[in-house]
PDB file of N, CA and C in Angstrom:
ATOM      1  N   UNK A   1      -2.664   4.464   7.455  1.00  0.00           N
ATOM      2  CA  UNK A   1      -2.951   5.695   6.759  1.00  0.00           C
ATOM      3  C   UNK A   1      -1.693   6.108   5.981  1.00  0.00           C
ATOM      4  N   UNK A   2      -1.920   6.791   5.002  1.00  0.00           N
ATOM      5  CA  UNK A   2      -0.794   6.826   3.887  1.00  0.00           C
ATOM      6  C   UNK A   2      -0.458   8.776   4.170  1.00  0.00           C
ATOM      7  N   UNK A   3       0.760   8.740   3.518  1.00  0.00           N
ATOM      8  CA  UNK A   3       1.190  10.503   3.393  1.00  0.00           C
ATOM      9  C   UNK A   3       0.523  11.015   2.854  1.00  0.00           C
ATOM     10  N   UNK A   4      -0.301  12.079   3.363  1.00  0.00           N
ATOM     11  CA  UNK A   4      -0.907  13.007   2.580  1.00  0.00           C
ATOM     12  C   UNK A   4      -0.503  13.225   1.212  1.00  0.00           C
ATOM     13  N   UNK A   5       0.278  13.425   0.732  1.00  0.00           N
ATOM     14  CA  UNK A   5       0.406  13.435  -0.775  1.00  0.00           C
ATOM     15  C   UNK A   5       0.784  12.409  -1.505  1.00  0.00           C
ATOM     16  N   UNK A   6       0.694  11.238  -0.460  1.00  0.00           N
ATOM     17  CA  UNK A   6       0.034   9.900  -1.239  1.00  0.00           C
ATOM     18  C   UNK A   6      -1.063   9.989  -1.522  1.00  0.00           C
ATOM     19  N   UNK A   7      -2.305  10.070  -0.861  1.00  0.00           N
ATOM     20  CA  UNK A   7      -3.233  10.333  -0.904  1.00  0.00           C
ATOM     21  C   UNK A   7      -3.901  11.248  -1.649  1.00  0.00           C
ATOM     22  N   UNK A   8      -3.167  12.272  -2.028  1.00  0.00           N
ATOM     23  CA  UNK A   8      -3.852  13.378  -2.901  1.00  0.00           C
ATOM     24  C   UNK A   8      -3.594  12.376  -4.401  1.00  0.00           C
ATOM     25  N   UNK A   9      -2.240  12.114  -4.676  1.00  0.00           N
ATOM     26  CA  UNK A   9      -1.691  11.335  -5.839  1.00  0.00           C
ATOM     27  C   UNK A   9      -2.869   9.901  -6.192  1.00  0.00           C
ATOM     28  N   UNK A  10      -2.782   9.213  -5.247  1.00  0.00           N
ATOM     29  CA  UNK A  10      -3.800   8.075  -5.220  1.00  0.00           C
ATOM     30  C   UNK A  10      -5.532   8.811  -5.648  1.00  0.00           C
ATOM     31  N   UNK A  11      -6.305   9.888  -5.400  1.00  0.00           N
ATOM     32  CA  UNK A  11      -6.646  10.324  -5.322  1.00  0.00           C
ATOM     33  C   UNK A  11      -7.489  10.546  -6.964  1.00  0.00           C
ATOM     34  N   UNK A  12      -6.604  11.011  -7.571  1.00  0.00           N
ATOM     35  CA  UNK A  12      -6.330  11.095  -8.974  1.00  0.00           C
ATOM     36  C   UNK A  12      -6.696  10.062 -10.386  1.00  0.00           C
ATOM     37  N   UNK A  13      -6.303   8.785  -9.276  1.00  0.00           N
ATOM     38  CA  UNK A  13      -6.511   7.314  -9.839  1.00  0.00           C
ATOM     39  C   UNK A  13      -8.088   6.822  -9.650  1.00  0.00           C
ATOM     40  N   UNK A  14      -8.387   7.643  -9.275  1.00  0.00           N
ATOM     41  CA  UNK A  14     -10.047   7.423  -9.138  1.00  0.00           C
ATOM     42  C   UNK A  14     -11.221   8.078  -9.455  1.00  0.00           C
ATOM     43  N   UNK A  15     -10.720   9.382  -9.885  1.00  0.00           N
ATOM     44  CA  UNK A  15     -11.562  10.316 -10.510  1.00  0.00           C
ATOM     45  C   UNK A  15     -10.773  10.782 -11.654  1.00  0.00           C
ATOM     46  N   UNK A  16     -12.162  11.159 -12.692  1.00  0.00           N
ATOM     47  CA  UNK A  16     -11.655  11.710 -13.944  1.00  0.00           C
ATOM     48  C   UNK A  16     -10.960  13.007 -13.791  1.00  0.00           C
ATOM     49  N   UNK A  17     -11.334  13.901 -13.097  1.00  0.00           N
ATOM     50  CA  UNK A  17     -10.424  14.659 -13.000  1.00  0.00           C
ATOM     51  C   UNK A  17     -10.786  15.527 -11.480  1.00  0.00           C
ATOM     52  N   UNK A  18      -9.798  16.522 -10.979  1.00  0.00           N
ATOM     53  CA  UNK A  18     -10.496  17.350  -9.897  1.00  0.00           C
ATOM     54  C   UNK A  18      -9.226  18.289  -9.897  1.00  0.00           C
ATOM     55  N   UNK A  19      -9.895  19.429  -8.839  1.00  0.00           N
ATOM     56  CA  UNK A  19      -9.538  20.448  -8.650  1.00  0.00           C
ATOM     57  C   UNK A  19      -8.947  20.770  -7.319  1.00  0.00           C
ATOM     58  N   UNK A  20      -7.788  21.259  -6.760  1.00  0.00           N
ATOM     59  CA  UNK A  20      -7.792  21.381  -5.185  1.00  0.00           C
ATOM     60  C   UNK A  20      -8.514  21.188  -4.290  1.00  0.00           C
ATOM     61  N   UNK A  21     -10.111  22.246  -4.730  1.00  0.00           N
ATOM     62  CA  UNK A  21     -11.049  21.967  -3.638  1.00  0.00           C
ATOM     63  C   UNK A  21     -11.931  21.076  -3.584  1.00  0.00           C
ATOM     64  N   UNK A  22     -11.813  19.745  -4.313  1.00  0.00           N
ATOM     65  CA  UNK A  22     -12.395  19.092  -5.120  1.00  0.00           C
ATOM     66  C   UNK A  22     -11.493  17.862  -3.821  1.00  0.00           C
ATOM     67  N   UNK A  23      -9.839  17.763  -4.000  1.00  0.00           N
ATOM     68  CA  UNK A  23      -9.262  17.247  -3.525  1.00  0.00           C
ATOM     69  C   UNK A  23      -9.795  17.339  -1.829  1.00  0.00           C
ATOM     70  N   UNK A  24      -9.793  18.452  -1.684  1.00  0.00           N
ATOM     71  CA  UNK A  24      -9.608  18.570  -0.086  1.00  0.00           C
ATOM     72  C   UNK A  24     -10.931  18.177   0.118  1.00  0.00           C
ATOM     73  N   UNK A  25     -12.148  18.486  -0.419  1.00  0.00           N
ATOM     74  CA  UNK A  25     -13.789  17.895   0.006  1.00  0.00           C
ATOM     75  C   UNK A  25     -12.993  16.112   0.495  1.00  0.00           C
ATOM     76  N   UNK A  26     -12.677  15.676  -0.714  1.00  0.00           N
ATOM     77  CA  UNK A  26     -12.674  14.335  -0.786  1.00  0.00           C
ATOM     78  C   UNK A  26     -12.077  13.334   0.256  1.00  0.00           C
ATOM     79  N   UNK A  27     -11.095  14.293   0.780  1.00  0.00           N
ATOM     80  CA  UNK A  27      -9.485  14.342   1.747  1.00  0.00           C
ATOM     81  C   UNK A  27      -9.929  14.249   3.252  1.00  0.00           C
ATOM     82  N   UNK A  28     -10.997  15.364   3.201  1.00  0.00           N
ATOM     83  CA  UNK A  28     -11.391  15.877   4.596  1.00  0.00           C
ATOM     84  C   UNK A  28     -11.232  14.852   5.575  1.00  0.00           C
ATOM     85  N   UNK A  29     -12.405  13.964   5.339  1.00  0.00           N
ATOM     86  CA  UNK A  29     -12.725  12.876   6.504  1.00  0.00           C
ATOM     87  C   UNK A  29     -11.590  12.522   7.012  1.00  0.00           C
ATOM     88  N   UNK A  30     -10.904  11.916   6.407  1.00  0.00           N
ATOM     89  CA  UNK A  30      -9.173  10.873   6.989  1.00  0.00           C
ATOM     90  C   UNK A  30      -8.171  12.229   7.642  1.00  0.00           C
ATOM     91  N   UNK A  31      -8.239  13.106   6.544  1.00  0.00           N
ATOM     92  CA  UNK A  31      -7.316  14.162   6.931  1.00  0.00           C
ATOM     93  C   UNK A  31      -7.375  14.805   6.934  1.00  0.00           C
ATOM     94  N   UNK A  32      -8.619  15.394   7.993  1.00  0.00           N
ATOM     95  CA  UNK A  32      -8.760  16.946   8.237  1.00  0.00           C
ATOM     96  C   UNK A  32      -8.218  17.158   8.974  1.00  0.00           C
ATOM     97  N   UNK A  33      -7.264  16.554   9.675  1.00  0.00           N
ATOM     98  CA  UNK A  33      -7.381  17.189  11.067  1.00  0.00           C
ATOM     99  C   UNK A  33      -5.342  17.943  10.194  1.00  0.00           C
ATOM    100  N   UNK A  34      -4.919  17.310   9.495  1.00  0.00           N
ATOM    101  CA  UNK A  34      -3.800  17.704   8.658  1.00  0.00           C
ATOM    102  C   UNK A  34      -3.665  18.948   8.599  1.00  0.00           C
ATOM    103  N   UNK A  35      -2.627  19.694   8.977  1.00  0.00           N
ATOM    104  CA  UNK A  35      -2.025  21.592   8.593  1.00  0.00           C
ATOM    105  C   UNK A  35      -1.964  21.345   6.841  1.00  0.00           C
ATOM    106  N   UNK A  36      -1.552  20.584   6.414  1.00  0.00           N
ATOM    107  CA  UNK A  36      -0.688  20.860   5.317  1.00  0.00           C
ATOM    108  C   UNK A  36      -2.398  20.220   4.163  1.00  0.00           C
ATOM    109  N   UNK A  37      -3.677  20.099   4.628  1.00  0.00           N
ATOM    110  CA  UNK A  37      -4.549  19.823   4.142  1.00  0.00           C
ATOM    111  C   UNK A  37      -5.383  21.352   4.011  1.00  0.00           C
ATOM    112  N   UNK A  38      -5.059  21.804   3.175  1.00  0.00           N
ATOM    113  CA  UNK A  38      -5.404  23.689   2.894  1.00  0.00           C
ATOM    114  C   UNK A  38      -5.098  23.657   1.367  1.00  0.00           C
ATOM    115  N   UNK A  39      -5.901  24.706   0.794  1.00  0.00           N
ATOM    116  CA  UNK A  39      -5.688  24.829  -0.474  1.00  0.00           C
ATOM    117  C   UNK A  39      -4.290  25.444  -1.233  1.00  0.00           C
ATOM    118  N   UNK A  40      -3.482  25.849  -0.290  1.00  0.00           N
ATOM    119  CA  UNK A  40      -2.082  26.407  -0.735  1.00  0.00           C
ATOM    120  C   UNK A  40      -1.263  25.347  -0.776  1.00  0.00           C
ATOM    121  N   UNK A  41      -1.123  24.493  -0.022  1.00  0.00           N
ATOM    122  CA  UNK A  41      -0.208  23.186  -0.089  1.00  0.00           C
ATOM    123  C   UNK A  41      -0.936  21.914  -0.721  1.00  0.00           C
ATOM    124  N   UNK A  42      -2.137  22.133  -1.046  1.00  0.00           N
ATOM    125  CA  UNK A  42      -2.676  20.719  -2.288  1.00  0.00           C
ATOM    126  C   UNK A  42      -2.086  21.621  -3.673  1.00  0.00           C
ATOM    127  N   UNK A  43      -2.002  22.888  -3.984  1.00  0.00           N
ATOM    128  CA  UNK A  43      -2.146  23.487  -4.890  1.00  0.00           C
ATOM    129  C   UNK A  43      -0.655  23.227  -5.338  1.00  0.00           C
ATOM    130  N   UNK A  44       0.144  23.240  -4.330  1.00  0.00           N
ATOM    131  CA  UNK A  44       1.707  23.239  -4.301  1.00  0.00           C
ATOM    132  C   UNK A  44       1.735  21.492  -5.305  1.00  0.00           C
ATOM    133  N   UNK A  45       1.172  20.647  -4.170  1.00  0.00           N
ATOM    134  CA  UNK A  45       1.668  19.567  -4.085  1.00  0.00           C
ATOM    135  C   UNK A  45       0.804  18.809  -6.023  1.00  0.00           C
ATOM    136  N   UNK A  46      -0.035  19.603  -6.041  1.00  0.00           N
ATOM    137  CA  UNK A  46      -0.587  19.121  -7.437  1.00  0.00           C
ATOM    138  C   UNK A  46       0.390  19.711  -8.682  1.00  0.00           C
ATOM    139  N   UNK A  47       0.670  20.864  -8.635  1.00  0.00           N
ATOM    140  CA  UNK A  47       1.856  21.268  -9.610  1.00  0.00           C
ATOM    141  C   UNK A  47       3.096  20.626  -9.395  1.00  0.00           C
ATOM    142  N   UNK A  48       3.732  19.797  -8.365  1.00  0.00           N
ATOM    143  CA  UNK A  48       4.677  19.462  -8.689  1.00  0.00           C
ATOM    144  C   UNK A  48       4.569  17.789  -9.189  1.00  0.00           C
ATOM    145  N   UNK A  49       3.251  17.423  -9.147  1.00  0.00           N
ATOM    146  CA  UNK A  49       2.720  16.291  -9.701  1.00  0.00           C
ATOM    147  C   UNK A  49       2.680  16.519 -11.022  1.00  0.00           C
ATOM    148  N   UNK A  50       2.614  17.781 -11.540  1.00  0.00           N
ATOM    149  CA  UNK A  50       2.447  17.658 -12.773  1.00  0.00           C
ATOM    150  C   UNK A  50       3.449  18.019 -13.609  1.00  0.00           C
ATOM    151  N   UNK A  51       4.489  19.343 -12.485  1.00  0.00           N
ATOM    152  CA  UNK A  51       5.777  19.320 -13.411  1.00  0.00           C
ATOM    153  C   UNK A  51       6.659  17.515 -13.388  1.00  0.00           C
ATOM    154  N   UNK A  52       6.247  16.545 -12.711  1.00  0.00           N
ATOM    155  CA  UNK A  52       6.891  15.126 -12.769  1.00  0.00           C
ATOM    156  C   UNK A  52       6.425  14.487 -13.342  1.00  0.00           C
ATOM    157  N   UNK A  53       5.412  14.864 -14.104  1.00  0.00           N
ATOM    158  CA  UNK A  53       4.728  14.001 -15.215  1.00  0.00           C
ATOM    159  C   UNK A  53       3.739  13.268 -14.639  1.00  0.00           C
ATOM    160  N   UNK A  54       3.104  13.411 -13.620  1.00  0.00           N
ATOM    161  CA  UNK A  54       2.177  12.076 -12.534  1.00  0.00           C
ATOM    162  C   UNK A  54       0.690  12.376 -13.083  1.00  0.00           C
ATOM    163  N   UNK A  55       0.557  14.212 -13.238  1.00  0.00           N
ATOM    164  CA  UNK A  55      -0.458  14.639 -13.427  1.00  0.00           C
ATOM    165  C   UNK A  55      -0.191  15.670 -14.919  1.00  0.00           C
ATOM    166  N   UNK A  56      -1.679  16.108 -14.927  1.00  0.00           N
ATOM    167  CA  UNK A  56      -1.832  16.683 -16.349  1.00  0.00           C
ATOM    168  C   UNK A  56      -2.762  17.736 -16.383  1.00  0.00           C
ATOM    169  N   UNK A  57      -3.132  18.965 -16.580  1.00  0.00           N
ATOM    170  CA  UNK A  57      -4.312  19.840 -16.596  1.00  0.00           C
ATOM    171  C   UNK A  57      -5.039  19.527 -17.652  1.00  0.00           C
ATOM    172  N   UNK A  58      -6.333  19.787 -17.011  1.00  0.00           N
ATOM    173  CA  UNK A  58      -7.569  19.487 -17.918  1.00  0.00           C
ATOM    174  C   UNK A  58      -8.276  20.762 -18.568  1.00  0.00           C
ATOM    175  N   UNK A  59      -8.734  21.456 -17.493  1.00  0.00           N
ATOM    176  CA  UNK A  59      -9.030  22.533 -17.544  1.00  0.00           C
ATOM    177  C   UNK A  59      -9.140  23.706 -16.520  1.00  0.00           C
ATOM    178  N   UNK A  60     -10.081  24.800 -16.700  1.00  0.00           N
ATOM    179  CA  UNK A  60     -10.058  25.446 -15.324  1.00  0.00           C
ATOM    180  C   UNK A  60     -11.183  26.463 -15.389  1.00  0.00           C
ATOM    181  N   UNK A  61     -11.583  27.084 -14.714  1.00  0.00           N
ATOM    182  CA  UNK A  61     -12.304  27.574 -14.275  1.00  0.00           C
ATOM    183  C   UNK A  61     -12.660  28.484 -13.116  1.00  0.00           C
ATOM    184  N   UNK A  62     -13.096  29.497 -13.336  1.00  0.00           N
ATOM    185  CA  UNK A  62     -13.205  30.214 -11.848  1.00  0.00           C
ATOM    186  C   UNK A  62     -14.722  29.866 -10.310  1.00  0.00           C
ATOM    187  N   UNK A  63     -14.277  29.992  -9.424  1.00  0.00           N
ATOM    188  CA  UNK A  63     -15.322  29.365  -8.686  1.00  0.00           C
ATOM    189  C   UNK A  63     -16.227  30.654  -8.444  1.00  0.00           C
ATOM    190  N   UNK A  64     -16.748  30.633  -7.546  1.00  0.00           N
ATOM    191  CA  UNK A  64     -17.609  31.504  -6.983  1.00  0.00           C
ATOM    192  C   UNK A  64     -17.792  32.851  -6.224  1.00  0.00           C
ATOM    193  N   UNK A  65     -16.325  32.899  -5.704  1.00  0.00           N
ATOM    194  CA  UNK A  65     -15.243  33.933  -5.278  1.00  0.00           C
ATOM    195  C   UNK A  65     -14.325  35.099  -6.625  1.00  0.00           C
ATOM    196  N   UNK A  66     -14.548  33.957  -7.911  1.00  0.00           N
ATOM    197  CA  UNK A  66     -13.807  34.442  -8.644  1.00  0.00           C
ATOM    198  C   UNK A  66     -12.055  34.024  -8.759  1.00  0.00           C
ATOM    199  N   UNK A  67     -11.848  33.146  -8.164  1.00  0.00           N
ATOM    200  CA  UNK A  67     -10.847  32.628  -7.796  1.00  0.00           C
ATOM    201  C   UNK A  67     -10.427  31.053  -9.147  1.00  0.00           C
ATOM    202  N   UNK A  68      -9.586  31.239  -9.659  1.00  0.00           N
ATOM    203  CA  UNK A  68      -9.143  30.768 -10.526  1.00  0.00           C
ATOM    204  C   UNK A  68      -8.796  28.847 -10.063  1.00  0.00           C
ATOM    205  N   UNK A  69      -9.438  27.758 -10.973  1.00  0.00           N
ATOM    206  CA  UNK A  69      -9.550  26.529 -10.349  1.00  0.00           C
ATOM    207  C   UNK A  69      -8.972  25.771 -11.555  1.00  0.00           C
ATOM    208  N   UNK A  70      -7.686  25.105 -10.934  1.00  0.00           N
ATOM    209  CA  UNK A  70      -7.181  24.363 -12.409  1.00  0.00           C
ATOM    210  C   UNK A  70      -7.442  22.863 -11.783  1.00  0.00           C
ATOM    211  N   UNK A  71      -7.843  22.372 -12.841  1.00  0.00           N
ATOM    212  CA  UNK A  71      -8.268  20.777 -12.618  1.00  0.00           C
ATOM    213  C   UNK A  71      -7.395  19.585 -13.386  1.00  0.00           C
ATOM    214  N   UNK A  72      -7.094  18.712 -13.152  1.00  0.00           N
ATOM    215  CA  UNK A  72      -5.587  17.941 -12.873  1.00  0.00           C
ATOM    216  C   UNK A  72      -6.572  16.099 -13.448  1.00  0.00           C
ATOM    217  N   UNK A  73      -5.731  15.636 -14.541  1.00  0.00           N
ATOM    218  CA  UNK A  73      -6.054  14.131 -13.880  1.00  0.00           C
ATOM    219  C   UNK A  73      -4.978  13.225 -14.026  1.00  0.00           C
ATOM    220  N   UNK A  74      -4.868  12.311 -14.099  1.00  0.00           N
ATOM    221  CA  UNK A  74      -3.851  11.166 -14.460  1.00  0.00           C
ATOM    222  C   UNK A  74      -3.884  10.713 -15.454  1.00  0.00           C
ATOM    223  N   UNK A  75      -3.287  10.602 -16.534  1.00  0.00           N
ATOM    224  CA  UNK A  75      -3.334  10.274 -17.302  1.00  0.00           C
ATOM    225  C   UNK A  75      -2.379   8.734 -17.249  1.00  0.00           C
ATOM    226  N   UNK A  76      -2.970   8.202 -18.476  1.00  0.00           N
ATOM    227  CA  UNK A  76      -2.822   6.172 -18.601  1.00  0.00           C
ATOM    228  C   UNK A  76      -1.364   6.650 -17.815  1.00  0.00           C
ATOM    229  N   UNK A  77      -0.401   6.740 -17.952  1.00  0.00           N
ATOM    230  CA  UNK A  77       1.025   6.496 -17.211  1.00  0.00           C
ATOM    231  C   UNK A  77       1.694   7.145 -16.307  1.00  0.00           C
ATOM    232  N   UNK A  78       0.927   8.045 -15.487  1.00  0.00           N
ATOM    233  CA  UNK A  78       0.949   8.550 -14.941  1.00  0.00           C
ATOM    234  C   UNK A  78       0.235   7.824 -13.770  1.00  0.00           C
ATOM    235  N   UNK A  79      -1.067   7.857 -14.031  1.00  0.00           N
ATOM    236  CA  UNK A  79      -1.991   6.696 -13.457  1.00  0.00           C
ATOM    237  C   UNK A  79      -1.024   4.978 -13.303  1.00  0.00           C
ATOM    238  N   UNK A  80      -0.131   4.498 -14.019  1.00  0.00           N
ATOM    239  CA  UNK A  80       0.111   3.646 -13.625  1.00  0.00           C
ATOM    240  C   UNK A  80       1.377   3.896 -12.597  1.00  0.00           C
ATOM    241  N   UNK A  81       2.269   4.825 -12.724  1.00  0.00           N
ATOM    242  CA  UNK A  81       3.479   4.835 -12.132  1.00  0.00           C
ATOM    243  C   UNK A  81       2.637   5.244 -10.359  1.00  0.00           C
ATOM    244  N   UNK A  82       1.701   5.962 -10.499  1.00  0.00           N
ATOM    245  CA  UNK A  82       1.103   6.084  -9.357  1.00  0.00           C
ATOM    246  C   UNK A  82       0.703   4.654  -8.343  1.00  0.00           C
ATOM    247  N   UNK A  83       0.068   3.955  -9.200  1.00  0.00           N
ATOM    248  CA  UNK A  83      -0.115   2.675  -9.001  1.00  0.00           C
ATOM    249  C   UNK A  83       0.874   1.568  -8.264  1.00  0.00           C
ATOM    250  N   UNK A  84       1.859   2.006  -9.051  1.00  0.00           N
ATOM    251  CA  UNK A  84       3.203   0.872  -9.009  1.00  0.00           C
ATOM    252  C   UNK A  84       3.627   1.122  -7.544  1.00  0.00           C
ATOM    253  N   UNK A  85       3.970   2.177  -7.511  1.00  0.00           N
ATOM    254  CA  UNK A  85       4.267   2.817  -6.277  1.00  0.00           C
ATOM    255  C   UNK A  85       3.984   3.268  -5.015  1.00  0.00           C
ATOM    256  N   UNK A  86       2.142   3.255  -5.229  1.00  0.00           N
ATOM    257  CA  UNK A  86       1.424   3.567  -4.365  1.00  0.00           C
ATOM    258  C   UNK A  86       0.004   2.401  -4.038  1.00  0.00           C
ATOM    259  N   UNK A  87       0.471   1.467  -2.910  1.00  0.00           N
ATOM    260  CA  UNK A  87      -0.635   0.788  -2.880  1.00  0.00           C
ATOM    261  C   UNK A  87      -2.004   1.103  -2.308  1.00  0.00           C
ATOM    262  N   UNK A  88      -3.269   0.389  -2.531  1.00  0.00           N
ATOM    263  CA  UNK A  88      -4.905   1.052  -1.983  1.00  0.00           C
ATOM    264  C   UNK A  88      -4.543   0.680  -0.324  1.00  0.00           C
TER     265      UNK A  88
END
């Protein structure tokens, strides 16, 4: 099993794009049982993916709560440095 924010990163490389809660649906099974698997620390861990260039915003949207949802993907080199670094 890989670091959780391997996993969120790897994550990325497989869908066109997603959103925190999007992440954590996907996450659950392997790593629910994870503290740091909550929407405040994917939220953390996706912005600093993107201030490093790994990730990219797409768009956003509010959910159902009214709660503001920014959605993230990889883009071509981003997607590969993920790759390089992170095996399936």
């Amino acid at each position: 099993m890989k670091p959780l924010n391997y996993a969120i990163l790897k994550h990325f490389t497989k869908v066109e794009d997603a959103c925190a809660d999007d992440v954590i649906e996907a996450l659950m099974g392997e790593y629910g049982k994870f503290k740091a698997l909550n929407k405040k620390d994917v939220i953390t861990a996706l912005m600093t993916a993107e201030a490093n260039g790994l990730l990219q915003e797409t768009r956003f949207d509010l959910d159902n709560n009214g709660e503001l949802r920014v959605y993230y993907h990889a883009h071509e080199e981003g997607a590969a440095t993920i790759n390089k670094y992170i095996e399936d």
